[in-house]
PDB file of N, CA and C in Angstrom:
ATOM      1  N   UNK A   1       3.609 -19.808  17.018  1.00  0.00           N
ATOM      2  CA  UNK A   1       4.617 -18.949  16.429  1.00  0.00           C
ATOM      3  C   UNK A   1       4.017 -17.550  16.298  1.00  0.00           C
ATOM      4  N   UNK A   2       4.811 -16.675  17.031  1.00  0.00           N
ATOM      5  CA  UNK A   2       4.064 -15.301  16.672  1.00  0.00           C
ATOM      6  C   UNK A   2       4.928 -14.420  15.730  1.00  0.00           C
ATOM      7  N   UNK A   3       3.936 -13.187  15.624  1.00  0.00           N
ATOM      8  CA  UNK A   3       4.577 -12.376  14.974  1.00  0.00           C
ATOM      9  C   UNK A   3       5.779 -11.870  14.764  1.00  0.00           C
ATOM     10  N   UNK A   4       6.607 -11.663  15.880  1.00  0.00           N
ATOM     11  CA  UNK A   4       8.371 -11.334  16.170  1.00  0.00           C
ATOM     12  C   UNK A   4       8.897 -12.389  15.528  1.00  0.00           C
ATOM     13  N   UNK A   5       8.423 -13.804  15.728  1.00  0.00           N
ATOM     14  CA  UNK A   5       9.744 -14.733  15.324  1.00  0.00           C
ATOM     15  C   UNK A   5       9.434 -14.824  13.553  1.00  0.00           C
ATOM     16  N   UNK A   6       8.496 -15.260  13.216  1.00  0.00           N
ATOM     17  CA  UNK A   6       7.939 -14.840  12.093  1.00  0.00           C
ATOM     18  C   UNK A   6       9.430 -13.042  11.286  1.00  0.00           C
ATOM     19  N   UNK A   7       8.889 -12.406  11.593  1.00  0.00           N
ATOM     20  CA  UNK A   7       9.425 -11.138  11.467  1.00  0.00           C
ATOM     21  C   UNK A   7      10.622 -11.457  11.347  1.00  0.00           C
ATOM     22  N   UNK A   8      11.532 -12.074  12.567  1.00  0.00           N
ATOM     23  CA  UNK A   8      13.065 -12.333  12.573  1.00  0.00           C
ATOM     24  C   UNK A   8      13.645 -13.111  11.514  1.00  0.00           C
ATOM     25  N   UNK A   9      12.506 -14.152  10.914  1.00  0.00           N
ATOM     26  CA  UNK A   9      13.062 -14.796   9.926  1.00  0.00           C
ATOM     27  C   UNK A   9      13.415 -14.229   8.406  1.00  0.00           C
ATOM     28  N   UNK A  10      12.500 -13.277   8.577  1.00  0.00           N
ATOM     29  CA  UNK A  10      12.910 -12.575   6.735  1.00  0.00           C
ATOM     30  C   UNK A  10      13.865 -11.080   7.528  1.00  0.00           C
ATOM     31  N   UNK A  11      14.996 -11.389   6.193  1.00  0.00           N
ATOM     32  CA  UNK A  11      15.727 -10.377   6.073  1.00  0.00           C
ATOM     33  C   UNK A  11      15.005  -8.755   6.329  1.00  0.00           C
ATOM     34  N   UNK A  12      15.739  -7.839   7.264  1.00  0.00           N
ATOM     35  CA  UNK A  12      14.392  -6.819   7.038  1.00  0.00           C
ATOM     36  C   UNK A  12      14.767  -5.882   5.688  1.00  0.00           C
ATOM     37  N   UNK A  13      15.884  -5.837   5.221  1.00  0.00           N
ATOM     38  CA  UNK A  13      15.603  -5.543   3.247  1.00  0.00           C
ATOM     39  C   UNK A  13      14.448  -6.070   2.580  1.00  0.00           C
ATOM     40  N   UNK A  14      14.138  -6.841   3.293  1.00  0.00           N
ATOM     41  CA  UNK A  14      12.950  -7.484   1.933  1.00  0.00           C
ATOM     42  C   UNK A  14      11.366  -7.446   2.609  1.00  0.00           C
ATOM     43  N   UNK A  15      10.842  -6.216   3.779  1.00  0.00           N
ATOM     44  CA  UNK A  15      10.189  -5.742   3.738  1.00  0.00           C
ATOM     45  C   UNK A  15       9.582  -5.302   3.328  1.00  0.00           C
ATOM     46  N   UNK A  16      10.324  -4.688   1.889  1.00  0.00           N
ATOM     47  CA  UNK A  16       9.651  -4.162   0.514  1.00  0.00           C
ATOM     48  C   UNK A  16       8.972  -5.203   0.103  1.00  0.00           C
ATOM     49  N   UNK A  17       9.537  -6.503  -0.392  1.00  0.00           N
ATOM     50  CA  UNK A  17       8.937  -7.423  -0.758  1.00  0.00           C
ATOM     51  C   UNK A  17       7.559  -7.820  -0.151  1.00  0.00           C
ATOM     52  N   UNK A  18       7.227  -7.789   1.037  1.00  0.00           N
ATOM     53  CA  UNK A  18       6.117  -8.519   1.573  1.00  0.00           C
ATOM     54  C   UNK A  18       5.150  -7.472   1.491  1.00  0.00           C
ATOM     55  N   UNK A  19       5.386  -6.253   1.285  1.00  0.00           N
ATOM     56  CA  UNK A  19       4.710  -4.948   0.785  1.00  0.00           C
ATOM     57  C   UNK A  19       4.290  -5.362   0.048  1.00  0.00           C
ATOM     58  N   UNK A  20       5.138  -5.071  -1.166  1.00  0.00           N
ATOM     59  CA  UNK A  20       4.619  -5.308  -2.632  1.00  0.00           C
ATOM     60  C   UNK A  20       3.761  -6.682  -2.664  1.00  0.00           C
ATOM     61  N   UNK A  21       3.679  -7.711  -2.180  1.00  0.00           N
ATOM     62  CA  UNK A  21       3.273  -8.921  -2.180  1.00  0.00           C
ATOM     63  C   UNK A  21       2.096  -8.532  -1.579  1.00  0.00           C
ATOM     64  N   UNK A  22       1.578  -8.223  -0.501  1.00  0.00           N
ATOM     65  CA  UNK A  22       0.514  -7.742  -0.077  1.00  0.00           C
ATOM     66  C   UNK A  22      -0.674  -6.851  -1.005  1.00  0.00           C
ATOM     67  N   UNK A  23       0.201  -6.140  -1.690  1.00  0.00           N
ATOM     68  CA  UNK A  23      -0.780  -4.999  -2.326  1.00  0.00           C
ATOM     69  C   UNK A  23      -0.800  -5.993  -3.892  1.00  0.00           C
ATOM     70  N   UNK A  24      -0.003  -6.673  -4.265  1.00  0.00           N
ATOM     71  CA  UNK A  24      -0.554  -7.704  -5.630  1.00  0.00           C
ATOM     72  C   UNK A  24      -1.286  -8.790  -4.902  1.00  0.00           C
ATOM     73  N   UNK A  25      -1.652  -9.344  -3.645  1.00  0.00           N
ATOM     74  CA  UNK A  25      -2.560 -10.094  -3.650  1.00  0.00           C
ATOM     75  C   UNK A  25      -4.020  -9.524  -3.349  1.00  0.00           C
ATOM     76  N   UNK A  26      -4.068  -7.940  -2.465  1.00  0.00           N
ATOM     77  CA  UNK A  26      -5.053  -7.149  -2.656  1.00  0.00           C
ATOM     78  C   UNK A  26      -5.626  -7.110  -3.847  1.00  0.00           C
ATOM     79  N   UNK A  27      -4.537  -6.612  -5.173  1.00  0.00           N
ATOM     80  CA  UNK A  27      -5.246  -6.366  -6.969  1.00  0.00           C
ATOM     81  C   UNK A  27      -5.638  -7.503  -7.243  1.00  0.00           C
ATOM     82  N   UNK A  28      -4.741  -8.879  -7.015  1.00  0.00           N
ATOM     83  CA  UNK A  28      -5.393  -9.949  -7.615  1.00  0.00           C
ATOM     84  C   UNK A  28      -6.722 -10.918  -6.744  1.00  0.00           C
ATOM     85  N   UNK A  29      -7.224 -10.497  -5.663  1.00  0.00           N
ATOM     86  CA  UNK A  29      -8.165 -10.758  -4.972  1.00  0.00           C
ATOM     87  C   UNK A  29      -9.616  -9.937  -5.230  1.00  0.00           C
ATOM     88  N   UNK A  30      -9.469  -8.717  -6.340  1.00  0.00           N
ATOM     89  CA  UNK A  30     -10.419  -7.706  -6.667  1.00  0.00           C
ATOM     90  C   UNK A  30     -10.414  -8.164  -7.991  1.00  0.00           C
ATOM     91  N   UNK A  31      -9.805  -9.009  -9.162  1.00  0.00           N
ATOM     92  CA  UNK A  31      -9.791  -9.415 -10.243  1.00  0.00           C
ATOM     93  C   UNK A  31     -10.992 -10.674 -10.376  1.00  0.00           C
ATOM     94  N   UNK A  32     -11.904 -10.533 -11.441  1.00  0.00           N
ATOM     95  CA  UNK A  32     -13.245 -11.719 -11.231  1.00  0.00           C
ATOM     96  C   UNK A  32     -12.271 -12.726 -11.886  1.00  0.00           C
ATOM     97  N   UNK A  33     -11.631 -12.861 -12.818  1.00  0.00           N
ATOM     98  CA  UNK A  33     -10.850 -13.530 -13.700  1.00  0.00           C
ATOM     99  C   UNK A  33      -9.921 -14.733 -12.849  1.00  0.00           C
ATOM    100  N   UNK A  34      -9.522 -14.231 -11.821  1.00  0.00           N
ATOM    101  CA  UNK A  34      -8.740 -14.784 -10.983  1.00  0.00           C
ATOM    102  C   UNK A  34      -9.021 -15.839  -9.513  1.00  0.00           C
ATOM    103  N   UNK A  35      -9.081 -16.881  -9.815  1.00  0.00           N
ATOM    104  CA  UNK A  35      -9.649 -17.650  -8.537  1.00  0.00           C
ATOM    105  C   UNK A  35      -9.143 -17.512  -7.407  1.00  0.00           C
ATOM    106  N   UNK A  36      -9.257 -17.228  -6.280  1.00  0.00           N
ATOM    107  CA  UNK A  36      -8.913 -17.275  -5.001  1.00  0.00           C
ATOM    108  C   UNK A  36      -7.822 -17.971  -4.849  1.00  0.00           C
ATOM    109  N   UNK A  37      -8.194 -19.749  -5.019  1.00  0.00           N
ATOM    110  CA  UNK A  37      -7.152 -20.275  -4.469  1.00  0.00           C
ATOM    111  C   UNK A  37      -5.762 -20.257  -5.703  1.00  0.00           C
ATOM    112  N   UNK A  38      -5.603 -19.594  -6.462  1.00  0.00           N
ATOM    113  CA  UNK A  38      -4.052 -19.189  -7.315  1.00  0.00           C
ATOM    114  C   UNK A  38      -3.753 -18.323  -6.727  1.00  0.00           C
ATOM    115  N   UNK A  39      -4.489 -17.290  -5.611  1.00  0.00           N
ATOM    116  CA  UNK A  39      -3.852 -16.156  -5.083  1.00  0.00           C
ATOM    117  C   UNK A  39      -2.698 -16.603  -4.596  1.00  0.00           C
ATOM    118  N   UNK A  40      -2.252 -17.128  -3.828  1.00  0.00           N
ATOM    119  CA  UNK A  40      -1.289 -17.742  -3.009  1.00  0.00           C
ATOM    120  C   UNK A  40      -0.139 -18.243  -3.319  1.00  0.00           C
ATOM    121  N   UNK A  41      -0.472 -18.842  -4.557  1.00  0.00           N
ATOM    122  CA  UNK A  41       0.778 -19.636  -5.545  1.00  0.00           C
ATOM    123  C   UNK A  41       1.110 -18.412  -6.440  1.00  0.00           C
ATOM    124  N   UNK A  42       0.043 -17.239  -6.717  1.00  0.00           N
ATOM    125  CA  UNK A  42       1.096 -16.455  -7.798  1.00  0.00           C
ATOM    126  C   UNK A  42       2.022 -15.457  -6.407  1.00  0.00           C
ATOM    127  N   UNK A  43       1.649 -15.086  -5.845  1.00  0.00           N
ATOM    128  CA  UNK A  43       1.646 -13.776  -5.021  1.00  0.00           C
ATOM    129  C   UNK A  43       3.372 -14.789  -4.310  1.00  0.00           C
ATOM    130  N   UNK A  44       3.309 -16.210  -3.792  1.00  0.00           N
ATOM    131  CA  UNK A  44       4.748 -16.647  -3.584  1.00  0.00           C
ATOM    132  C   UNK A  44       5.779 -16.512  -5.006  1.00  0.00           C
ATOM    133  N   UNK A  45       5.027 -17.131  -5.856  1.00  0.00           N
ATOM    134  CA  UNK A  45       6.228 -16.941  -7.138  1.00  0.00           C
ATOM    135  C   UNK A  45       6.814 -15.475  -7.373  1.00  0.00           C
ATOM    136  N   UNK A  46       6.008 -14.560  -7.342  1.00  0.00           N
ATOM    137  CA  UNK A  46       6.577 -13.011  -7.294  1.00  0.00           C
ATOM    138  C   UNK A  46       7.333 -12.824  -5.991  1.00  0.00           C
ATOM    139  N   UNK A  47       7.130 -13.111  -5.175  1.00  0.00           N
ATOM    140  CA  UNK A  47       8.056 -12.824  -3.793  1.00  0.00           C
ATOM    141  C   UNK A  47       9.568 -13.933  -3.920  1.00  0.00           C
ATOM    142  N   UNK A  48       9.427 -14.670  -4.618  1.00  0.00           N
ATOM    143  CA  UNK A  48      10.862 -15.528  -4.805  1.00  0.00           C
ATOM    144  C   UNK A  48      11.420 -14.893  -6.699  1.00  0.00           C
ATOM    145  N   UNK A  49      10.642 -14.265  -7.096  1.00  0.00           N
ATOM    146  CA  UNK A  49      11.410 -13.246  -8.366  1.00  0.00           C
ATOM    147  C   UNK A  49      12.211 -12.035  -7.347  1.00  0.00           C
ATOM    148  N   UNK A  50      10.951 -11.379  -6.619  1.00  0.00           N
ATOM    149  CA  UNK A  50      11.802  -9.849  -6.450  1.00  0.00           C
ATOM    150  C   UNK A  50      12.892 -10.351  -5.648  1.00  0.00           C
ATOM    151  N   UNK A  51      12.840 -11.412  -4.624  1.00  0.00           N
ATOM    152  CA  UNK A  51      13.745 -11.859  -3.845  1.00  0.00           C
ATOM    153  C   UNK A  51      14.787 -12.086  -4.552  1.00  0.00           C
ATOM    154  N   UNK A  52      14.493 -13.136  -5.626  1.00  0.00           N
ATOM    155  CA  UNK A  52      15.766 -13.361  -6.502  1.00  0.00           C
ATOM    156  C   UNK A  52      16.991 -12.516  -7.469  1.00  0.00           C
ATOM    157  N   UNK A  53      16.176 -11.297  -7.272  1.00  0.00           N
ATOM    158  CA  UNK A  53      16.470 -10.103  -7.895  1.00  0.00           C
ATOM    159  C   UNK A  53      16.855  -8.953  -7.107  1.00  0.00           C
ATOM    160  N   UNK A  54      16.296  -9.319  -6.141  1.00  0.00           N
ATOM    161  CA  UNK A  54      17.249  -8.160  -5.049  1.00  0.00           C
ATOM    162  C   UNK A  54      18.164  -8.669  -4.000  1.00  0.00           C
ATOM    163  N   UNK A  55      18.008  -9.716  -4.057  1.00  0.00           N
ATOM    164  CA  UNK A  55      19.570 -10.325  -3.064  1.00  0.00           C
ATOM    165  C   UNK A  55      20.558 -11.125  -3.869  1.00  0.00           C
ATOM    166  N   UNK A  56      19.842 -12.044  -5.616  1.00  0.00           N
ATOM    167  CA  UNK A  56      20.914 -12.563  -6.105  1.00  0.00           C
ATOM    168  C   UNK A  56      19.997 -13.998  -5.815  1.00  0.00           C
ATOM    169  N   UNK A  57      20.461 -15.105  -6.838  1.00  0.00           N
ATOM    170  CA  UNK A  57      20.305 -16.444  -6.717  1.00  0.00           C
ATOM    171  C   UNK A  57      20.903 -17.283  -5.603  1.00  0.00           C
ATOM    172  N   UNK A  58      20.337 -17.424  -4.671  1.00  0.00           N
ATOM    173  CA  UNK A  58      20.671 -18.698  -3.855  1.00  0.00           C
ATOM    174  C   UNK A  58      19.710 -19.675  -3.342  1.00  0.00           C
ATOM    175  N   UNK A  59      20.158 -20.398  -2.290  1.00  0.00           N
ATOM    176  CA  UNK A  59      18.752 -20.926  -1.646  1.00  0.00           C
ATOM    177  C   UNK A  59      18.586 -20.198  -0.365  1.00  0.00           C
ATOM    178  N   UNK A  60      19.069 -19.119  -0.002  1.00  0.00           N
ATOM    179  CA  UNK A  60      18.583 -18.611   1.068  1.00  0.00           C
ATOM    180  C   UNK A  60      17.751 -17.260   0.292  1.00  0.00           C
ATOM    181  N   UNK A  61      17.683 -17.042  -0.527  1.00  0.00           N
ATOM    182  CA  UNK A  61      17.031 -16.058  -1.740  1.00  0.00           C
ATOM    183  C   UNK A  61      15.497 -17.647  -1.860  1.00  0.00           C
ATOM    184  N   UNK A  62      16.106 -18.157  -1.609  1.00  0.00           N
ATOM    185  CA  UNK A  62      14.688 -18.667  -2.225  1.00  0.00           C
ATOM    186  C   UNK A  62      13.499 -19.013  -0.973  1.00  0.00           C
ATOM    187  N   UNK A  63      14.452 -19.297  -0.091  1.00  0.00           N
ATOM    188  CA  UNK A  63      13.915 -19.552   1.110  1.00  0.00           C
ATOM    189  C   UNK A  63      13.443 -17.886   1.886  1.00  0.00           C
ATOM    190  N   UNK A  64      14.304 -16.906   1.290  1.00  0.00           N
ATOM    191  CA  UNK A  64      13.449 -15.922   1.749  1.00  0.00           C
ATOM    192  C   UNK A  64      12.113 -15.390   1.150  1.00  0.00           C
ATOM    193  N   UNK A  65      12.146 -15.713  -0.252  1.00  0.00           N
ATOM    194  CA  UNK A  65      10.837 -15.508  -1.004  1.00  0.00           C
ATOM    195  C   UNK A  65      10.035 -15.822  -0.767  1.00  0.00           C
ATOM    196  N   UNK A  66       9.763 -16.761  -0.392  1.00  0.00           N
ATOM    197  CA  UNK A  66       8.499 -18.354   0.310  1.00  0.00           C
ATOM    198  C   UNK A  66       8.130 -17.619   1.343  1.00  0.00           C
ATOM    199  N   UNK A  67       9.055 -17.003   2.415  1.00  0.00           N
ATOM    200  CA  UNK A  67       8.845 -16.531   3.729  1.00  0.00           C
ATOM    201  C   UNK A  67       8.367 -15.430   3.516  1.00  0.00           C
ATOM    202  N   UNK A  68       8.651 -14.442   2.574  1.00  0.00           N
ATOM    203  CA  UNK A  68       7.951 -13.297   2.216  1.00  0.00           C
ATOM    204  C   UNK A  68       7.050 -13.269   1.544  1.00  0.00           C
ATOM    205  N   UNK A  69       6.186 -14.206   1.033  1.00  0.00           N
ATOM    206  CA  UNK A  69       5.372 -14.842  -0.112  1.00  0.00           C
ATOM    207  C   UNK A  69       4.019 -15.049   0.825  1.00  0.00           C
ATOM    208  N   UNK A  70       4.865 -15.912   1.961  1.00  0.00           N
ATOM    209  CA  UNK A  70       3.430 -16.232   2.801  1.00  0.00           C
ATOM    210  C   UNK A  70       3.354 -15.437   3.931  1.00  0.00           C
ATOM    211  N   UNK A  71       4.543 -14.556   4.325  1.00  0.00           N
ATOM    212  CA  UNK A  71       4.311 -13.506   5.305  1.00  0.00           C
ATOM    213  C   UNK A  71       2.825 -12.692   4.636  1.00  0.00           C
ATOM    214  N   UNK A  72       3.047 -12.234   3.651  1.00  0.00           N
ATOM    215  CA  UNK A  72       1.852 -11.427   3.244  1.00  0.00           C
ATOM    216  C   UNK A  72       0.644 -11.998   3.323  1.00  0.00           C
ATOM    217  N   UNK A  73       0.846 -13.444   2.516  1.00  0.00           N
ATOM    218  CA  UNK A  73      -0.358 -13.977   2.462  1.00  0.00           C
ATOM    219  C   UNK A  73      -0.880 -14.369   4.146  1.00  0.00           C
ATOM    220  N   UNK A  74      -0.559 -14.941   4.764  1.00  0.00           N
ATOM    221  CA  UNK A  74      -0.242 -15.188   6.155  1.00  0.00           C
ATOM    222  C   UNK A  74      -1.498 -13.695   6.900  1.00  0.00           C
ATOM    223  N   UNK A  75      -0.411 -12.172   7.292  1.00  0.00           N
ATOM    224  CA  UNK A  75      -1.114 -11.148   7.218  1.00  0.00           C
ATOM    225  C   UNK A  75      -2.065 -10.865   6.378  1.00  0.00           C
ATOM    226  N   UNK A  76      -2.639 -11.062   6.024  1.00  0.00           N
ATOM    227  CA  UNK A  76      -3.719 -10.297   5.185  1.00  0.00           C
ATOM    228  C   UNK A  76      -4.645 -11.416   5.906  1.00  0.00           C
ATOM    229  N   UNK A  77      -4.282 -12.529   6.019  1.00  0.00           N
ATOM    230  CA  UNK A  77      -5.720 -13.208   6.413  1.00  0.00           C
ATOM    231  C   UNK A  77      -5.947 -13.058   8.136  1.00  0.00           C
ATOM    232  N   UNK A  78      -4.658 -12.795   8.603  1.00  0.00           N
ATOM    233  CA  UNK A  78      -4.882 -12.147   9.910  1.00  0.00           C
ATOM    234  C   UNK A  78      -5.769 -11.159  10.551  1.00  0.00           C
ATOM    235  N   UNK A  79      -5.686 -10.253   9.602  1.00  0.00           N
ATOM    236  CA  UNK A  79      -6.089  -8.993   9.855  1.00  0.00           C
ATOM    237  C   UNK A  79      -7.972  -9.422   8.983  1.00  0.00           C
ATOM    238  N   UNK A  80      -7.819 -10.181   8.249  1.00  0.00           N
ATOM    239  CA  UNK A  80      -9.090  -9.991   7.478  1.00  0.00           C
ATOM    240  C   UNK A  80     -10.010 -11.035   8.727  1.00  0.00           C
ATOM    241  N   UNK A  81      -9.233 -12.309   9.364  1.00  0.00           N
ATOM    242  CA  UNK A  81     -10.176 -12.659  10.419  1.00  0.00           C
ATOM    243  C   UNK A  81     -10.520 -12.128  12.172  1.00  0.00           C
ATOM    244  N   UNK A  82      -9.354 -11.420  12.251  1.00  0.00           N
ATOM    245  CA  UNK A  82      -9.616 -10.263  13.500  1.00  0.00           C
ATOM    246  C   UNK A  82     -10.644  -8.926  13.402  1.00  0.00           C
ATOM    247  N   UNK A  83     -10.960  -8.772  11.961  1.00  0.00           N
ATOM    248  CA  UNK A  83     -11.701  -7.509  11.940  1.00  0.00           C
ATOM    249  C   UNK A  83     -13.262  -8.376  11.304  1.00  0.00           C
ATOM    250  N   UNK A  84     -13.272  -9.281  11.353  1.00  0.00           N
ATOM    251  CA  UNK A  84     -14.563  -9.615  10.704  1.00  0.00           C
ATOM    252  C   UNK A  84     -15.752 -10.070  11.714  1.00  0.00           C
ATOM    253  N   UNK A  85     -16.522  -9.511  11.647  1.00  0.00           N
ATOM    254  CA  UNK A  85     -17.538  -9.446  12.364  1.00  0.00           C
ATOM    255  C   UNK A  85     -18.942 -10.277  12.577  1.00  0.00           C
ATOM    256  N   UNK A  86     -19.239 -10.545  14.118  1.00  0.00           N
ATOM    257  CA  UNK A  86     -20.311 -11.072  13.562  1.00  0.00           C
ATOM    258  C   UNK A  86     -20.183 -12.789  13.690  1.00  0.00           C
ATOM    259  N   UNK A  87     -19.155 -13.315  13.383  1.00  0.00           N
ATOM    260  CA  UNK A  87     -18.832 -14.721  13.193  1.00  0.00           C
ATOM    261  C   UNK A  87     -19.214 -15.749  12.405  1.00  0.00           C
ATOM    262  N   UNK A  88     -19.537 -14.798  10.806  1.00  0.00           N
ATOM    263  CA  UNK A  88     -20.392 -15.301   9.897  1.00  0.00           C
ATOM    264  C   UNK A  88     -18.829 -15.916   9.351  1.00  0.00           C
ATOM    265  N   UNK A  89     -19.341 -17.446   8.337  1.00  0.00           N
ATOM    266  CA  UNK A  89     -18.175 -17.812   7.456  1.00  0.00           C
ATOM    267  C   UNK A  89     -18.692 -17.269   6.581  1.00  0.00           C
ATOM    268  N   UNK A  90     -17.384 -16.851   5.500  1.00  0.00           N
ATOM    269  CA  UNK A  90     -17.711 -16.152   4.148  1.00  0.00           C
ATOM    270  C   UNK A  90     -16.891 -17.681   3.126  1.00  0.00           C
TER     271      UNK A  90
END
């Protein structure tokens, strides 16, 4: 599955969303307080609020949140294993 179909599936209004989702799993990935693996589960629950809040309650509001939840999360680890160097595991 690549990137386009991925892309086609979230509404592109809620671009904002996978923004904003991106840059709160950036803050909460720089937080010592915060374990890694909750990144993922908080950073979806906020992407199915703003979702829920900017299109309205449904299940396609919810199903877009999830999709915008892990689009970010999804990207960020893309980009963090294409640029990493070296072929060390961290």
């Amino acid at each position: 599955m690549g990137w386009n179909m991925i892309y086609e599936l979230i509404d592109p209004a809620l671009i904002v969303v996978v923004a904003m989702c991106w840059c709160i799993g950036y803050v909460l990935k720089q937080t010592p307080r915060v374990p890694d693996w909750t990144i993922v589960y908080i950073v979806t629950v906020i992407a199915v609020f703003l979702t829920v809040w900017m299109i309205g309650f449904s299940p396609e509001a919810l199903i877009q949140g999830v999709l915008c939840g892990a689009f970010s999360v999804f990207g960020h680890q893309i980009i963090k294993q294409t640029t990493k160097r070296g072929g060390s595991k961290q």
